[in-house]
C-alpha atoms as a PDB file:
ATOM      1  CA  UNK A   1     -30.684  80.212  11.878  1.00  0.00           C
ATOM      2  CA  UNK A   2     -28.429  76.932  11.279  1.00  0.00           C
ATOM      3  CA  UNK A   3     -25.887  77.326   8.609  1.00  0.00           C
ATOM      4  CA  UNK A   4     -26.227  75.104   5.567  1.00  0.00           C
ATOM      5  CA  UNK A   5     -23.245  75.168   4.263  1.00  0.00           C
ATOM      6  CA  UNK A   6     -21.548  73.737   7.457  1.00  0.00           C
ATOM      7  CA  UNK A   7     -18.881  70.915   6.484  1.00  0.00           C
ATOM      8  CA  UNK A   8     -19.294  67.924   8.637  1.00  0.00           C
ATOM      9  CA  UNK A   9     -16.458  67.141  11.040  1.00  0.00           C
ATOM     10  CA  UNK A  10     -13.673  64.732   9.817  1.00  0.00           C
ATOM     11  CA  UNK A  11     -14.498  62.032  12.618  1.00  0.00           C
ATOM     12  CA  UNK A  12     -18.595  62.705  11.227  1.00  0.00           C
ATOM     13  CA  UNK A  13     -17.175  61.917   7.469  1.00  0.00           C
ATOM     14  CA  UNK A  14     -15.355  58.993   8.613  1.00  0.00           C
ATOM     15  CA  UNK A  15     -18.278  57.408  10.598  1.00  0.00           C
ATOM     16  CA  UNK A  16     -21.079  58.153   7.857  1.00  0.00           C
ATOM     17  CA  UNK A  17     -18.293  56.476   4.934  1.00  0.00           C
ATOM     18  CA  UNK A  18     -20.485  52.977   4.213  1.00  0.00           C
ATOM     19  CA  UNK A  19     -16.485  51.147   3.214  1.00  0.00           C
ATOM     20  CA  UNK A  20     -14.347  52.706   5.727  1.00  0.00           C
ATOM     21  CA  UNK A  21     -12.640  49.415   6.874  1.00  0.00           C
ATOM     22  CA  UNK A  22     -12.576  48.414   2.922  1.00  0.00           C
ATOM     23  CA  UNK A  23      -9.053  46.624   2.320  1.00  0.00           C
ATOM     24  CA  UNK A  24      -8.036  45.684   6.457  1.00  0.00           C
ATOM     25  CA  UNK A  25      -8.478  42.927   8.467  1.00  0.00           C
ATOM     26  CA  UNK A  26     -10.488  43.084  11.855  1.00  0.00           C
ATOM     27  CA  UNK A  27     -10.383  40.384  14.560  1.00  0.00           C
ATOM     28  CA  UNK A  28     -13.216  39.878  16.452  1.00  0.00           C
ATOM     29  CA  UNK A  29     -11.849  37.433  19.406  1.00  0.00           C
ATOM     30  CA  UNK A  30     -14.401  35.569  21.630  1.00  0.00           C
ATOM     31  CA  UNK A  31     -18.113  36.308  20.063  1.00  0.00           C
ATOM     32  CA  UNK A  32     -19.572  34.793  17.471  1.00  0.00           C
ATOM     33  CA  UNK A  33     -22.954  35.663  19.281  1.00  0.00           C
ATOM     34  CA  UNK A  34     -25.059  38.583  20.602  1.00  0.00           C
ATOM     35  CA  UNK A  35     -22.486  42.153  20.446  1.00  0.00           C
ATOM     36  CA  UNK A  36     -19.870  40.172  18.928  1.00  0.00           C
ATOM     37  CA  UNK A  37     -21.825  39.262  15.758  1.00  0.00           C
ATOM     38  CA  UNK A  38     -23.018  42.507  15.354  1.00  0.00           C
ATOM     39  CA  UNK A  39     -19.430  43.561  15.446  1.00  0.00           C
ATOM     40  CA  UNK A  40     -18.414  41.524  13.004  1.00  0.00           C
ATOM     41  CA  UNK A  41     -21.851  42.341  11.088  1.00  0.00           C
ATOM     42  CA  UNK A  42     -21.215  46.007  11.052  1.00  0.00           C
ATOM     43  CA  UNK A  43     -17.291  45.433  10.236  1.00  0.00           C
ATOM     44  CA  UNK A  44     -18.310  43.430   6.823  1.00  0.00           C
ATOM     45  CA  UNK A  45     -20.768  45.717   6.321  1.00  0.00           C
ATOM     46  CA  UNK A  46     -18.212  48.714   6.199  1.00  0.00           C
ATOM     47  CA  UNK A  47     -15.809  46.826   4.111  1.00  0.00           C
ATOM     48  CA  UNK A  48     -13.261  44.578   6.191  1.00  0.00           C
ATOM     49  CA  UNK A  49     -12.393  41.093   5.533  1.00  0.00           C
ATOM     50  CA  UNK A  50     -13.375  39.741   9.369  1.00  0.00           C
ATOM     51  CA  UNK A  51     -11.514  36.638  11.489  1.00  0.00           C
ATOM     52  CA  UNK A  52     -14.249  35.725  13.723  1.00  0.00           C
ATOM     53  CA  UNK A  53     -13.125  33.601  16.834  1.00  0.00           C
ATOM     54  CA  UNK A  54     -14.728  31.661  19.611  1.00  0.00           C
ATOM     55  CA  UNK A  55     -14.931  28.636  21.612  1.00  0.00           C
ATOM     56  CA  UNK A  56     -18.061  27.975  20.120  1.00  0.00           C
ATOM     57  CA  UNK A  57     -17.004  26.087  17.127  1.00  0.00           C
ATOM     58  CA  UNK A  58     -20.868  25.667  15.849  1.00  0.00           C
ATOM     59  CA  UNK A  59     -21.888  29.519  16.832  1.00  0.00           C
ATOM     60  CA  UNK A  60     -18.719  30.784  14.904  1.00  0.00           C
ATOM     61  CA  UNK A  61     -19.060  28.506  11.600  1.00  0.00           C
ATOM     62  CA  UNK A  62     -22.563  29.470  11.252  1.00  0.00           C
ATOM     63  CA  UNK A  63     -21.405  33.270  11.586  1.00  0.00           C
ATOM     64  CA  UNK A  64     -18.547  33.000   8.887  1.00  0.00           C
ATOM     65  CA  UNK A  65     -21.083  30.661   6.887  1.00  0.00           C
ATOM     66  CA  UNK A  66     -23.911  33.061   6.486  1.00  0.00           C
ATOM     67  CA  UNK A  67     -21.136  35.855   5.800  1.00  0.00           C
ATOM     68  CA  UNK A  68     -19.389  34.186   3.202  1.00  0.00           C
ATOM     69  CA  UNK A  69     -16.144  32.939   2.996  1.00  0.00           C
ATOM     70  CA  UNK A  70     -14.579  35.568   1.012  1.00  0.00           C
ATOM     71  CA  UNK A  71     -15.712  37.795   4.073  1.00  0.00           C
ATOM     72  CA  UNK A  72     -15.389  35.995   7.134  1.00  0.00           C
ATOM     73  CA  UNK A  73     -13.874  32.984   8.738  1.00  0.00           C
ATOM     74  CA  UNK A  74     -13.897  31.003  11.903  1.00  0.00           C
ATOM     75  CA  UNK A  75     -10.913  30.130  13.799  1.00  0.00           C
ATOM     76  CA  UNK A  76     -11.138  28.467  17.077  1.00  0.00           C
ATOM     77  CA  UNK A  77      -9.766  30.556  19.909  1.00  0.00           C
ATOM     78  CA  UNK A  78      -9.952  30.554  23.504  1.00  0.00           C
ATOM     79  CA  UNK A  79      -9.098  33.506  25.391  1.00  0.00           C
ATOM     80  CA  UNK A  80      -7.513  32.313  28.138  1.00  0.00           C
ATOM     81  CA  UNK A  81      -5.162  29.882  25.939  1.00  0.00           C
ATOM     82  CA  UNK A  82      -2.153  32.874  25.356  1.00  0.00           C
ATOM     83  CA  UNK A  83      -0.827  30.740  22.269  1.00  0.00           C
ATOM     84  CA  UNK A  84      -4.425  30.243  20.728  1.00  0.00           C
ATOM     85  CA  UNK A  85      -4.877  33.774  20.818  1.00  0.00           C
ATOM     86  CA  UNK A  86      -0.898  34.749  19.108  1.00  0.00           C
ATOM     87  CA  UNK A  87      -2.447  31.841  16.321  1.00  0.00           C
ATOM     88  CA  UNK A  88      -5.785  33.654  15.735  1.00  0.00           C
ATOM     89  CA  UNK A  89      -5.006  36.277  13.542  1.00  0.00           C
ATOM     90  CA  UNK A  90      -2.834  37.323  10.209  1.00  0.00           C
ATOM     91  CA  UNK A  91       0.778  36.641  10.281  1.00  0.00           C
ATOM     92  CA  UNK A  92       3.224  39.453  11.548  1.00  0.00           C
ATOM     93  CA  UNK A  93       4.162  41.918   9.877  1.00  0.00           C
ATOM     94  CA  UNK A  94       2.293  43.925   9.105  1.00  0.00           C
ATOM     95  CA  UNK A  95      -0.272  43.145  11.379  1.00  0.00           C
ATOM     96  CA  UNK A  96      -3.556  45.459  10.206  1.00  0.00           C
ATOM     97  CA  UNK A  97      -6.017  44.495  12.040  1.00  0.00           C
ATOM     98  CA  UNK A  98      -9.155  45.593  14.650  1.00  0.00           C
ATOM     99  CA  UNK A  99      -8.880  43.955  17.837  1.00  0.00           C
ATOM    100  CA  UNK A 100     -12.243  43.350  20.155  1.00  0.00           C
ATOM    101  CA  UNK A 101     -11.508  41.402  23.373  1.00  0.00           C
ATOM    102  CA  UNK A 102     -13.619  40.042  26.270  1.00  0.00           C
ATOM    103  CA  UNK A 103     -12.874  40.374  29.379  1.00  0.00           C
ATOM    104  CA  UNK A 104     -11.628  36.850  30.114  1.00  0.00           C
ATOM    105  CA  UNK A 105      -7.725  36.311  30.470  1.00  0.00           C
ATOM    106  CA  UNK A 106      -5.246  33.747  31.875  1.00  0.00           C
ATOM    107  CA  UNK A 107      -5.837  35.588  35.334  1.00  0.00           C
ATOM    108  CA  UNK A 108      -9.717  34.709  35.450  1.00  0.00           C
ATOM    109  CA  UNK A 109     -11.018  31.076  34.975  1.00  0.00           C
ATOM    110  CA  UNK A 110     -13.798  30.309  33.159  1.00  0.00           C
ATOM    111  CA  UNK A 111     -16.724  28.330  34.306  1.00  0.00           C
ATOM    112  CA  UNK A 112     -19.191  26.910  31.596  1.00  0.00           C
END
């Protein structure tokens, strides 16, 4: 018989809290489209205030648009430009922020 009292686990309570990222600051480098806007979807959605970056200027506009700006903004960014990446972000420190990167870097070149 399952027990009904049963707490749920602490990573359970964090996962299942609808503002856990209320008061930081997530990056979201390189998507403003498909897995990266859902990212940045689900990280307003719990509470953060997101940085959205891309190469698509257009893509990542609409994204921060439809957000709202008190939410989300664009900032240009290519990945494989080191000091466009150091610019994208929230100046150091402190330096709270969640980081999702692509796979590109200065050691692959990009073909578009």
């Amino acid at each position: 018989m399952p027990d009904d009292n049963k707490q749920p686990s602490p990573a359970a309570a964090i996962l299942h809290n609808p503002r856990r990222l209320e008061g930081k600051v997530a990056i979201v480098i390189g998507d403003s489209r498909g897995i990266g806007e859902a990212i940045v979807r689900a990280f307003v959605h719990h509470g953060a205030v997101v940085i959205v970056t891309d190469i698509d200027d257009a893509g990542g506009q609409a994204l921060a648009a439809a957000l709202g700006p008190h939410v989300c903004t664009y900032v240009h960014c290519d990945v494989v430009e080191e000091a466009d990446v150091d610019h994208a972000g929230p100046p150091r420190p402190p330096r709270r922020a969640v980081q999702q990167r692509r796979g590109a870097g200065p050691q692959q070149k990009r073909t578009e």
